[in-house]
C-alpha atoms as a PDB file:
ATOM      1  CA  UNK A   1       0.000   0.000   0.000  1.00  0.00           C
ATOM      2  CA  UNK A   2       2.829   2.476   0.996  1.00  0.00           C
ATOM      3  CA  UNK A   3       3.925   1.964  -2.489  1.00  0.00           C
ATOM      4  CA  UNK A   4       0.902   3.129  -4.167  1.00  0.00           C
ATOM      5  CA  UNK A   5       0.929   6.132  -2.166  1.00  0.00           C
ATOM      6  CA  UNK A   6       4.369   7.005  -3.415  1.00  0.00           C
ATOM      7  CA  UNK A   7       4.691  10.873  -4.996  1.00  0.00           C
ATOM      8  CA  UNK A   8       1.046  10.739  -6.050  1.00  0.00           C
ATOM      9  CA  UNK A   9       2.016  14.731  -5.756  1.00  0.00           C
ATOM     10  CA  UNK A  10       3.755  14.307  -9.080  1.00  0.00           C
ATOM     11  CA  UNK A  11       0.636  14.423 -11.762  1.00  0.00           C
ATOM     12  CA  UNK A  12      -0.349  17.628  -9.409  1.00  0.00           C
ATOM     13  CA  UNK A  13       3.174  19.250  -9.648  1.00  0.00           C
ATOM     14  CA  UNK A  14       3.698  18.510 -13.608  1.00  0.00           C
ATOM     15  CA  UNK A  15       0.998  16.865 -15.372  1.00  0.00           C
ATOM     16  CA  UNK A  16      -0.906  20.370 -15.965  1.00  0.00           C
ATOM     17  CA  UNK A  17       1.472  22.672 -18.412  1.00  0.00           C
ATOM     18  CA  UNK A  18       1.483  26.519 -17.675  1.00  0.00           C
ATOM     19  CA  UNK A  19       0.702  28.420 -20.543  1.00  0.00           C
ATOM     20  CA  UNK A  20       2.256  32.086 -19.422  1.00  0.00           C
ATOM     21  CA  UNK A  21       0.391  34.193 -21.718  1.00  0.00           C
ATOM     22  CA  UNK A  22      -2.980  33.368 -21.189  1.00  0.00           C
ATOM     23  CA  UNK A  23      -5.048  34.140 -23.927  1.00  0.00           C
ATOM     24  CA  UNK A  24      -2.305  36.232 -25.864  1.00  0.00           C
ATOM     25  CA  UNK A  25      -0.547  34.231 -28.392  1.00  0.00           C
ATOM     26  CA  UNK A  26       3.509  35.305 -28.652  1.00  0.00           C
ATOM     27  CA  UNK A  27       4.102  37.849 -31.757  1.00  0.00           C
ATOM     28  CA  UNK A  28       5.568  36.685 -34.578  1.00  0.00           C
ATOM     29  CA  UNK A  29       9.394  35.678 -34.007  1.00  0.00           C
ATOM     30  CA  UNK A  30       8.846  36.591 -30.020  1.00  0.00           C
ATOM     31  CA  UNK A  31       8.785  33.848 -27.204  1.00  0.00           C
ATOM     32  CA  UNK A  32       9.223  33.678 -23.452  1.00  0.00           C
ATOM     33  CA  UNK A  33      11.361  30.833 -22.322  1.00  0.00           C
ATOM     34  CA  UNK A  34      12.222  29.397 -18.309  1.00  0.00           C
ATOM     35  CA  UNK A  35      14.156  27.571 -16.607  1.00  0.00           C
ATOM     36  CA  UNK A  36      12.899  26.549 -12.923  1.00  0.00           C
ATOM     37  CA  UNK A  37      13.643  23.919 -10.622  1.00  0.00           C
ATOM     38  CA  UNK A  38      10.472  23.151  -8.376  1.00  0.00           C
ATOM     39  CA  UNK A  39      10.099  20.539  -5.298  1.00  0.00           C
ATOM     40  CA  UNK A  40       7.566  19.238  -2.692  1.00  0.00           C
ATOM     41  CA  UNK A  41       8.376  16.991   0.360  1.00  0.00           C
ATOM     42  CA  UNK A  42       5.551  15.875   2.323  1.00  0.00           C
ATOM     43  CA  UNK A  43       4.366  13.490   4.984  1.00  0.00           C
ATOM     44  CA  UNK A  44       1.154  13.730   5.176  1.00  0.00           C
ATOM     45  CA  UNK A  45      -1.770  13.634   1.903  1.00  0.00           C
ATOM     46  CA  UNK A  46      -5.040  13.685   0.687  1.00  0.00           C
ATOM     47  CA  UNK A  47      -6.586  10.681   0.607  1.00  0.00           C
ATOM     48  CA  UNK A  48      -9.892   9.857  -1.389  1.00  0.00           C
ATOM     49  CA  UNK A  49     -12.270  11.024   0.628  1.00  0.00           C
ATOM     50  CA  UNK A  50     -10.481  14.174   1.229  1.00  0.00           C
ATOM     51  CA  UNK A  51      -9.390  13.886   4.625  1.00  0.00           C
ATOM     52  CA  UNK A  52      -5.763  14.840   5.197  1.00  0.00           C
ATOM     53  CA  UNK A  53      -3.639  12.005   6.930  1.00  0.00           C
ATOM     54  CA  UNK A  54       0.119  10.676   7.777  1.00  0.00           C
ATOM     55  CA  UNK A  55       2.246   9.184   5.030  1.00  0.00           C
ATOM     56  CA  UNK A  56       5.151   7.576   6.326  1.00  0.00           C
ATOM     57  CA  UNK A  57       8.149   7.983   5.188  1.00  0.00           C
ATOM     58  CA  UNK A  58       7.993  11.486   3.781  1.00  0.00           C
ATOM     59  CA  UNK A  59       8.161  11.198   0.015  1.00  0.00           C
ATOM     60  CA  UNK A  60       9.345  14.497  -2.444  1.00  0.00           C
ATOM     61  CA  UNK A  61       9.513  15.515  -6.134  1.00  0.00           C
ATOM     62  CA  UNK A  62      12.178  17.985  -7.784  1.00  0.00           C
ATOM     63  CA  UNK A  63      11.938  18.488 -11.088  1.00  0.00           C
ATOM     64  CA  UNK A  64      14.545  20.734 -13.126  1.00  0.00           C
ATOM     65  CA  UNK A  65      12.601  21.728 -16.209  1.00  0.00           C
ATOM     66  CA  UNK A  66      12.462  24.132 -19.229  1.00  0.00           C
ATOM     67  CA  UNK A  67       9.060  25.995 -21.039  1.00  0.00           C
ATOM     68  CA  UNK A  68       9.024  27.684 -23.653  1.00  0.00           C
ATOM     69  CA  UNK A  69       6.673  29.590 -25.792  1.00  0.00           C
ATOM     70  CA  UNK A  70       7.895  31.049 -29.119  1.00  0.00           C
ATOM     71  CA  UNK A  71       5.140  32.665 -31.895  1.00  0.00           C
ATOM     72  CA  UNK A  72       5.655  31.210 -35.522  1.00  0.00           C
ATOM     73  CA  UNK A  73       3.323  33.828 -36.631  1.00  0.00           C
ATOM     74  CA  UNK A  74       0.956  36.509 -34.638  1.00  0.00           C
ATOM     75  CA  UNK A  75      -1.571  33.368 -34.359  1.00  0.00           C
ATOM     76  CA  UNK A  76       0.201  30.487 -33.906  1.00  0.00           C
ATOM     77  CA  UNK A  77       2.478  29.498 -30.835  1.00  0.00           C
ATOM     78  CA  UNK A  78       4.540  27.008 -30.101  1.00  0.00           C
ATOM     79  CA  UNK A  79       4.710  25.470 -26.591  1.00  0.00           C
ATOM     80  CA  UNK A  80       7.033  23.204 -25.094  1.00  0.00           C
ATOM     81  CA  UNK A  81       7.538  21.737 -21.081  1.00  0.00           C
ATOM     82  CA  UNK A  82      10.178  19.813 -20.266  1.00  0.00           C
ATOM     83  CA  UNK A  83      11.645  18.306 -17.174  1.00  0.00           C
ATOM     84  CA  UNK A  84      14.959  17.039 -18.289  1.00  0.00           C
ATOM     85  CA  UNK A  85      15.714  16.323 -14.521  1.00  0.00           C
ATOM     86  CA  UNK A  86      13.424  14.779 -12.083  1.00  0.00           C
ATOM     87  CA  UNK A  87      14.193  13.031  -8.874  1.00  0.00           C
ATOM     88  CA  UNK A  88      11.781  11.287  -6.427  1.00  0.00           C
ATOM     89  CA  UNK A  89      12.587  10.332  -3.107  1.00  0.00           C
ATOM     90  CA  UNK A  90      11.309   8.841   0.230  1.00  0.00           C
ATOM     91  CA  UNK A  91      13.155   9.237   3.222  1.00  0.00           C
ATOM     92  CA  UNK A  92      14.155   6.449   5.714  1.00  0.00           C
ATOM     93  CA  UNK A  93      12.001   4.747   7.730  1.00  0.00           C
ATOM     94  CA  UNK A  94      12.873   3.842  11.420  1.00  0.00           C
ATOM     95  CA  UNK A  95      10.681   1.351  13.417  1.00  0.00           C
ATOM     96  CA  UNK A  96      10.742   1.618  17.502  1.00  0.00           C
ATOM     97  CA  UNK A  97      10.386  -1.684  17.978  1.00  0.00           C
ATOM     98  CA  UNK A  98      13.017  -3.999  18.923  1.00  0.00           C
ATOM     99  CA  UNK A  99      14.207  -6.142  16.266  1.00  0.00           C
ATOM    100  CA  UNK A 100      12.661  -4.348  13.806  1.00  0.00           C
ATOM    101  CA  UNK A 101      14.964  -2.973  10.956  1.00  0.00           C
ATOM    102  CA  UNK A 102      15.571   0.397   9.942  1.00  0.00           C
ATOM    103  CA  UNK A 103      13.759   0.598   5.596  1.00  0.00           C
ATOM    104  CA  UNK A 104      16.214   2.447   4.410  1.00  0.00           C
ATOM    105  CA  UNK A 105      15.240   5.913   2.168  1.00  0.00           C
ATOM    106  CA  UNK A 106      15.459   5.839  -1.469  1.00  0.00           C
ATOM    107  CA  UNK A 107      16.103   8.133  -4.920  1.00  0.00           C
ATOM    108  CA  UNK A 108      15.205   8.122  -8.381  1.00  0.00           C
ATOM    109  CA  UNK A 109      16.698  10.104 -11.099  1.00  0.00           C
ATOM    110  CA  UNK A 110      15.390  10.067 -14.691  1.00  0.00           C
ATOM    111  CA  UNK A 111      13.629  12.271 -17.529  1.00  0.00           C
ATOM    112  CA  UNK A 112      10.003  13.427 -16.763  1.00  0.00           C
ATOM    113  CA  UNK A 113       7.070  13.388 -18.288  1.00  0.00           C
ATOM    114  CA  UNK A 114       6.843  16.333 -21.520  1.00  0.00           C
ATOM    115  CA  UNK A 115       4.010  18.433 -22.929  1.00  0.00           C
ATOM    116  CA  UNK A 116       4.360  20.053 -26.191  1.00  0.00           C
ATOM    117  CA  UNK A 117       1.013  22.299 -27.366  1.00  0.00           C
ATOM    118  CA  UNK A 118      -0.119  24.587 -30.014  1.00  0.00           C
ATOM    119  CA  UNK A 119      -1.766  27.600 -29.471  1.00  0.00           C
ATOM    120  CA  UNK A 120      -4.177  29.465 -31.989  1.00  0.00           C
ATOM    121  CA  UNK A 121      -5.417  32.783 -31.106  1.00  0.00           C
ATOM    122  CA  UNK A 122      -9.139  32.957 -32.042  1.00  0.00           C
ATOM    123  CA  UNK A 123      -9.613  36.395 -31.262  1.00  0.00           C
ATOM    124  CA  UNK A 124      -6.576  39.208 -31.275  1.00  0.00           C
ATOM    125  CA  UNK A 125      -6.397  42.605 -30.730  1.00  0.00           C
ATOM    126  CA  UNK A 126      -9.713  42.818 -29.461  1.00  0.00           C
ATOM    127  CA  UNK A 127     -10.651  44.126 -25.556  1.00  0.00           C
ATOM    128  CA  UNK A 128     -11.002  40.232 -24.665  1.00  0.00           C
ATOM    129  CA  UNK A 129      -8.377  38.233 -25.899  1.00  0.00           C
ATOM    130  CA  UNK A 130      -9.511  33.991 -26.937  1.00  0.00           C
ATOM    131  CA  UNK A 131      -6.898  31.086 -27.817  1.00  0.00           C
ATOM    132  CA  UNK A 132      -7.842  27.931 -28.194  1.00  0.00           C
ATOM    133  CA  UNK A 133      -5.046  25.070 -26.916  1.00  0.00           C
ATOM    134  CA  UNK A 134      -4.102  21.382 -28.321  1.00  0.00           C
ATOM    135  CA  UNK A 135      -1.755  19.586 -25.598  1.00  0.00           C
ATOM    136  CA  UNK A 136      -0.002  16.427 -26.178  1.00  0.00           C
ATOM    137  CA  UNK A 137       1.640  14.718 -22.838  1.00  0.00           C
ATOM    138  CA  UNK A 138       4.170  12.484 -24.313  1.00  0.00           C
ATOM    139  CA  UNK A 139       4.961   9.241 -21.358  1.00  0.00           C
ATOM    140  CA  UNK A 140       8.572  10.272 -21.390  1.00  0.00           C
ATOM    141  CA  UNK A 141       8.625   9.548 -17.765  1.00  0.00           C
ATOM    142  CA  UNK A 142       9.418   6.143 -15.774  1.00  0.00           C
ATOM    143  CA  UNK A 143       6.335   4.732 -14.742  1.00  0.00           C
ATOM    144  CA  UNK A 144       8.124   3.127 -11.872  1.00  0.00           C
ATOM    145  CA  UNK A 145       8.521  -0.375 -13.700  1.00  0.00           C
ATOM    146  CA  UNK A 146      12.537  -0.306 -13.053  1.00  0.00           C
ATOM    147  CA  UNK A 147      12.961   0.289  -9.569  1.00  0.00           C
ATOM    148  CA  UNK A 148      11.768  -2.102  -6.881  1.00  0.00           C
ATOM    149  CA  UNK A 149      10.619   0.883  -4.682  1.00  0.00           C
ATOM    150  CA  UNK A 150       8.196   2.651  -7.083  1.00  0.00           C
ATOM    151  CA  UNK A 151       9.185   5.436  -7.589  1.00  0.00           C
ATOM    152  CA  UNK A 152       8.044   7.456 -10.740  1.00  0.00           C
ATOM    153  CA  UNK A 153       8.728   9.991 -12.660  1.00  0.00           C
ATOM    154  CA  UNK A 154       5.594   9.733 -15.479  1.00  0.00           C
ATOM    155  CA  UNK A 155       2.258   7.762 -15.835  1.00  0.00           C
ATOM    156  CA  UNK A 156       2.731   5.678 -18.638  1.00  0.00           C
ATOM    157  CA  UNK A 157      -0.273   7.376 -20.569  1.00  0.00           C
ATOM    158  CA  UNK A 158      -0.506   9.358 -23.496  1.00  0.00           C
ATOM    159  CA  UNK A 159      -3.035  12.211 -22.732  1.00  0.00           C
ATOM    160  CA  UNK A 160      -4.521  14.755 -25.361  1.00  0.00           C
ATOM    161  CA  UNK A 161      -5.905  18.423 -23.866  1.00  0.00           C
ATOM    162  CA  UNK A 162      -7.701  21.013 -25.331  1.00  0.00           C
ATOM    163  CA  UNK A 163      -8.079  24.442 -23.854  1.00  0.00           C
ATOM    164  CA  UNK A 164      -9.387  27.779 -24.195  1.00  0.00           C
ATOM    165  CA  UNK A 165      -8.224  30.920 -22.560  1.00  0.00           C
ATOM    166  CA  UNK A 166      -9.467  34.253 -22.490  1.00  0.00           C
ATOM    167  CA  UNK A 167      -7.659  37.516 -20.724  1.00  0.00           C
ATOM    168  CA  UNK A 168      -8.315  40.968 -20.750  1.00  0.00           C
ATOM    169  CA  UNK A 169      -6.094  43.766 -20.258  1.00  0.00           C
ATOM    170  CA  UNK A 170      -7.114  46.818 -18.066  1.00  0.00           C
ATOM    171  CA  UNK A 171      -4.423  49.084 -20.027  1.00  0.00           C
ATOM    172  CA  UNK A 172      -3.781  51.718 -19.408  1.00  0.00           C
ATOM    173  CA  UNK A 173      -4.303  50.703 -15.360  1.00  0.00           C
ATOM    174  CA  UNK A 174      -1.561  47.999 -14.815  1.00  0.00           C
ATOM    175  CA  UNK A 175      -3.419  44.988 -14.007  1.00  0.00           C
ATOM    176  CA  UNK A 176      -4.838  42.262 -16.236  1.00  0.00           C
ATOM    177  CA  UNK A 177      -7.148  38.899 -15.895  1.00  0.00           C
ATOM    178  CA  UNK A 178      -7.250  35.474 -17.060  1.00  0.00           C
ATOM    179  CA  UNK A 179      -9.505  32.189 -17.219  1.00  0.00           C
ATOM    180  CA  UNK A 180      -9.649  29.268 -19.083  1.00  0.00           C
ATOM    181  CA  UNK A 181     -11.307  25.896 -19.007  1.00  0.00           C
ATOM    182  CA  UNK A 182      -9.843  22.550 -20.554  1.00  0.00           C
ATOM    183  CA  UNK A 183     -10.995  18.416 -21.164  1.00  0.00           C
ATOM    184  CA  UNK A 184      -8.223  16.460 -20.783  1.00  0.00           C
ATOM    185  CA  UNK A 185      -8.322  12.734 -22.512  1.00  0.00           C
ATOM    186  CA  UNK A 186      -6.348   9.910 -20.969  1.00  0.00           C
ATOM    187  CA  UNK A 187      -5.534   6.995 -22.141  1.00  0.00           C
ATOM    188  CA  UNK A 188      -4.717   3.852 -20.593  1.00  0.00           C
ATOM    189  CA  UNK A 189      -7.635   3.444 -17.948  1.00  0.00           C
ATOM    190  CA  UNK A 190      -6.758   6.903 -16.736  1.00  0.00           C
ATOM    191  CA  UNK A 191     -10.186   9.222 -15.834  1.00  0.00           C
ATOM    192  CA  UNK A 192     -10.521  11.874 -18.346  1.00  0.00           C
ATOM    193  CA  UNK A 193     -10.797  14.980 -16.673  1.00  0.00           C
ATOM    194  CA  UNK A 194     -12.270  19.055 -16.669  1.00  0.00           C
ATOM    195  CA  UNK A 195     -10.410  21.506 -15.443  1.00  0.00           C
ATOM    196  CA  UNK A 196     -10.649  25.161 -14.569  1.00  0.00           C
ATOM    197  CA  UNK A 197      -8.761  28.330 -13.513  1.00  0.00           C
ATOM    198  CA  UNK A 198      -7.895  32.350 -13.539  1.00  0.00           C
ATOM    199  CA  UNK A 199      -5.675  34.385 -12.408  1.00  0.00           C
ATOM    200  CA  UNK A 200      -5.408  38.263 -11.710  1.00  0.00           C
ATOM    201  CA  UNK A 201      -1.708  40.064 -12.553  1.00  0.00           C
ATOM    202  CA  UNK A 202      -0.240  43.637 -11.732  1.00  0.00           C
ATOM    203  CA  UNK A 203       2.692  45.445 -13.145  1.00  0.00           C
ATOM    204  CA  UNK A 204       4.625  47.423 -10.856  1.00  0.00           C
ATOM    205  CA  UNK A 205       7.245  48.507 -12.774  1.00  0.00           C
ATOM    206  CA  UNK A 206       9.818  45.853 -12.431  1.00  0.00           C
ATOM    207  CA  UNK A 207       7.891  43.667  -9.909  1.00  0.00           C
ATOM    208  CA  UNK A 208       5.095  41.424 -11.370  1.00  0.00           C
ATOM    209  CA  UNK A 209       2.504  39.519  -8.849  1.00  0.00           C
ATOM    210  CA  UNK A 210       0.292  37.211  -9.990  1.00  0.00           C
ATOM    211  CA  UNK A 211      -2.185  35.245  -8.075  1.00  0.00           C
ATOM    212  CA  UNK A 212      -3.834  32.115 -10.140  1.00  0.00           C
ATOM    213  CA  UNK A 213      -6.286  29.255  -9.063  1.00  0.00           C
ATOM    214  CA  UNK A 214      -6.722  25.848 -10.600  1.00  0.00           C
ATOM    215  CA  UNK A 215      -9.093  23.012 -10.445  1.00  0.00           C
ATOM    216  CA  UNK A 216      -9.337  19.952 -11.612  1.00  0.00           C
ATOM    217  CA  UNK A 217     -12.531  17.592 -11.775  1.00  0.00           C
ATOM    218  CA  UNK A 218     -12.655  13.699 -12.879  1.00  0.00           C
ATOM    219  CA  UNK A 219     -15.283  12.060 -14.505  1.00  0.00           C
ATOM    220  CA  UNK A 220     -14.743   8.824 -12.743  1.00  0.00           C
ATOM    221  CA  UNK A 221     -14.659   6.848 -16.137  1.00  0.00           C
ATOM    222  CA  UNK A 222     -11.303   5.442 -16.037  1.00  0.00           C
ATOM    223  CA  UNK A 223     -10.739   1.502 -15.226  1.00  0.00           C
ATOM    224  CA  UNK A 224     -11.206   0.229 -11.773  1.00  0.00           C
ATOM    225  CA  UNK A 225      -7.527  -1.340 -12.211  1.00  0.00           C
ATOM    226  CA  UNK A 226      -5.524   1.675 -12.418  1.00  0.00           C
ATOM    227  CA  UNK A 227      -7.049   3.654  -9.822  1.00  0.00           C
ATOM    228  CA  UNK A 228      -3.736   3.226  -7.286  1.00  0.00           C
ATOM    229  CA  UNK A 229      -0.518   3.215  -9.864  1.00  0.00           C
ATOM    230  CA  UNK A 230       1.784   4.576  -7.600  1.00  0.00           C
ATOM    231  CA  UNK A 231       3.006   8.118  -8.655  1.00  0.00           C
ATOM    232  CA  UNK A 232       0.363   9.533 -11.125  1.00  0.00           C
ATOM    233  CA  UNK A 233      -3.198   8.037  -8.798  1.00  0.00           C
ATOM    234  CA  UNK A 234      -6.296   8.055 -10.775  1.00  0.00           C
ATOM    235  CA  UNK A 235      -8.875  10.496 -10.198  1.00  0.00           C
ATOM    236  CA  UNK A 236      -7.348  12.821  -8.604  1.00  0.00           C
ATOM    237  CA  UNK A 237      -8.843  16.347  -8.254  1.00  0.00           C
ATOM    238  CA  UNK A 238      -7.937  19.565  -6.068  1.00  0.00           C
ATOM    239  CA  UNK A 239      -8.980  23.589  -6.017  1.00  0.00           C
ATOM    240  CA  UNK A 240      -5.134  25.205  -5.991  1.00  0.00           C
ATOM    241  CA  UNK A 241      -4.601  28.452  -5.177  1.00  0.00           C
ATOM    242  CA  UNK A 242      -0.630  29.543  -6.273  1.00  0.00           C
ATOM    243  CA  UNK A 243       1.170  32.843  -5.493  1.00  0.00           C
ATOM    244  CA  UNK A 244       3.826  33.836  -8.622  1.00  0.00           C
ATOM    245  CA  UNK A 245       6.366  36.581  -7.908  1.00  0.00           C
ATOM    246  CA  UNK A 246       8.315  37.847 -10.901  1.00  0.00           C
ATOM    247  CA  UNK A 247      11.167  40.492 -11.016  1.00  0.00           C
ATOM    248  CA  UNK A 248      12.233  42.185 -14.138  1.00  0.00           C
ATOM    249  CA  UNK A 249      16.161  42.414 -13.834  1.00  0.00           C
ATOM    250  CA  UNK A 250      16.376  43.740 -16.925  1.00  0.00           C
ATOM    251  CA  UNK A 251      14.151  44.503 -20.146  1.00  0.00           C
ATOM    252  CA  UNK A 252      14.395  40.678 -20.987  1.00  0.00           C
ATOM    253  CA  UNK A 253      15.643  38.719 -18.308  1.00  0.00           C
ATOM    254  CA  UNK A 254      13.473  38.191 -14.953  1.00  0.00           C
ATOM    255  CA  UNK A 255      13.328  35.631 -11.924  1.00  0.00           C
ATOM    256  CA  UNK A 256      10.364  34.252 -10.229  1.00  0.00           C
ATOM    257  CA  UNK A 257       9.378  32.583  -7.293  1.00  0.00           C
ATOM    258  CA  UNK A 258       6.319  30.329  -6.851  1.00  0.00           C
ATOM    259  CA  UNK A 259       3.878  28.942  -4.138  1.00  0.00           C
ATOM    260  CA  UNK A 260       0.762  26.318  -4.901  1.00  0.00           C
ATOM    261  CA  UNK A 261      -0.642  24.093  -2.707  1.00  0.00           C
ATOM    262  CA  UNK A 262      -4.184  22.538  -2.557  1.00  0.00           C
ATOM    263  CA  UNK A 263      -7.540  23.212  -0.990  1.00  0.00           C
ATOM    264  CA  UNK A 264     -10.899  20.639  -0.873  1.00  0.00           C
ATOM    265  CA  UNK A 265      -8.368  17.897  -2.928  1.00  0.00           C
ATOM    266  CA  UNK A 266      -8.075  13.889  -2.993  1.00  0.00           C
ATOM    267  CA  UNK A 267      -5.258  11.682  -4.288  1.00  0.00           C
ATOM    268  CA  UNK A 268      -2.676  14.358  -3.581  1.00  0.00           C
ATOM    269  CA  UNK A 269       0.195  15.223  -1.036  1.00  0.00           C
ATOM    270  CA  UNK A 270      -0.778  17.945   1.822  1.00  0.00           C
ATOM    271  CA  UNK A 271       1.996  20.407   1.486  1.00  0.00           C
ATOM    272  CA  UNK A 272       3.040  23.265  -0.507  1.00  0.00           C
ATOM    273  CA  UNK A 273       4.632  23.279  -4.054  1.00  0.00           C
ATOM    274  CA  UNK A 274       7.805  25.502  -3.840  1.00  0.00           C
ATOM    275  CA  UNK A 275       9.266  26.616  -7.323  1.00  0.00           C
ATOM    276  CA  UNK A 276      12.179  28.915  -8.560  1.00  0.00           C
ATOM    277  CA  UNK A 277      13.011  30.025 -12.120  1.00  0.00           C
ATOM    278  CA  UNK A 278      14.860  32.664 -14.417  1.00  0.00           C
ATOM    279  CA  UNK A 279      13.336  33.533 -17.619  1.00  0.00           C
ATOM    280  CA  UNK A 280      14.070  35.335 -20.897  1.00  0.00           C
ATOM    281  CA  UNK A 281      11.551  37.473 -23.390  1.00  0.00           C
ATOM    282  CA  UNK A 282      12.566  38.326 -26.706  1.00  0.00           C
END
């Protein structure tokens, strides 16, 4: 059992790709591209009902990743997440009982799971903003099958997403908003899903806050079998609120600093989401 509870965190930290500019497509020959490293450690987690209880050991997730958006033409974006670097771990386990041996912690290094997407903006240059989003997650990850503790990096399953955003600038005031809402298809037994979100920005001059929140819903159609995998559960769902700080260090280069963790959520780990990152606009 301790095994399928292993990093179910993992589909919450990196299984939902961030598209940064909402319902604005890049210009032509522009992009925004980041590199972050982001991590969780928890002991305790969500369990189906929602209740929040003890997981022991603690288990965590790190994954070093890049995105990157880049505009073919003023419509048409290209979008790319990849975690070249992900690690799960589980710390060790000591008994206080005589006789009974310490379980001893454990890592796994390997490539994560990768979404690559192509956004189309429907409506541009117009007070409300509409793209419309095709998302391919590509099983790049290990599914656990090569280490005898479980640990995982990916799901196994080849999902397909489609999105639409829409955003609004309040120009010349420095704030805009955001929302968009999304069906995800998975494959192999997994629950297709709906998800939601928005998110409110501000520009002060060089700092950028911006406060987002995410949901996602299953519809419980999935197979019975694949309900506890290990790393990516089945039928997960969560409300996620997520704090993003951004600093403009200079015209083109910024840093950020993230927070998410999850409200009224099932299947998932019950502690924050740290992330870091420096990014680059041309």
């Amino acid at each position: 059992m301790k095994k399928h509870l292993i990093l179910i965190l993992i589909y919450f930290t990196v299984a939902s790709i961030a598209i940064a500019g909402g319902g604005w497509p890049q210009p032509k020959n522009k992009g925004y591209f980041k590199l972050s490293q982001s991590y969780i450690l928890s002991s305790r987690i969500f369990d189906g009902n929602g209740n929040v209880i003890d997981l022991t050991p603690s288990y965590g997730y790190f994954a070093t990743s890049f995105y990157g958006e880049y505009g073919f033409t003023d419509r048409l974006t290209g979008i790319i997440y990849m975690p070249f670097f992900a690690r799960a771990t589980k710390t060790e386990l000591q008994y206080n009982q005589p006789g009974v041996p310490t379980e001893p912690g454990a890592a796994f290094n390997s490539f994560g799971d990768t979404d690559i997407a192509i956004k189309y903006g429907l409506l541009v240059n117009k007070p409300i903003v509409v793209s419309a989003t095709i998302l391919f997650g590509l099983p790049f990850g290990d599914n656990g099958a090569t280490n005898a503790n479980a640990l995982q990096t990916g799901d196994g399953e080849f999902n397909q997403m489609l999105r639409v955003d829409a955003s609004h600038s309040f120009y010349p005031k420095k704030f805009y908003v955001s929302a968009y809402a999304a069906f995800n298809n998975r494959t192999k037994g997994f629950s297709d899903e709906v998800r939601f979100g928005a998110e409110i920005g501000w520009t002060l001059k060089k700092f950028i806050p911006i406060l987002k929140v995410s949901t996602v819903h299953s519809l419980f159609n999935g197979d019975v079998g694949v309900v506890q995998n290990g790393v990516f559960s089945n039928n997960i769902e969560y409300i996620s609120p997520a704090l993003e700080l951004n600093y403009q260090l200079t015209e083109k280069v910024g840093i950020s600093g993230s927070m998410a963790t999850a409200l009224a959520a099932s299947n998932i780990l019950a502690s924050p989401n740290f992330g870091l990152g420096v990014y680059l606009k041309l």
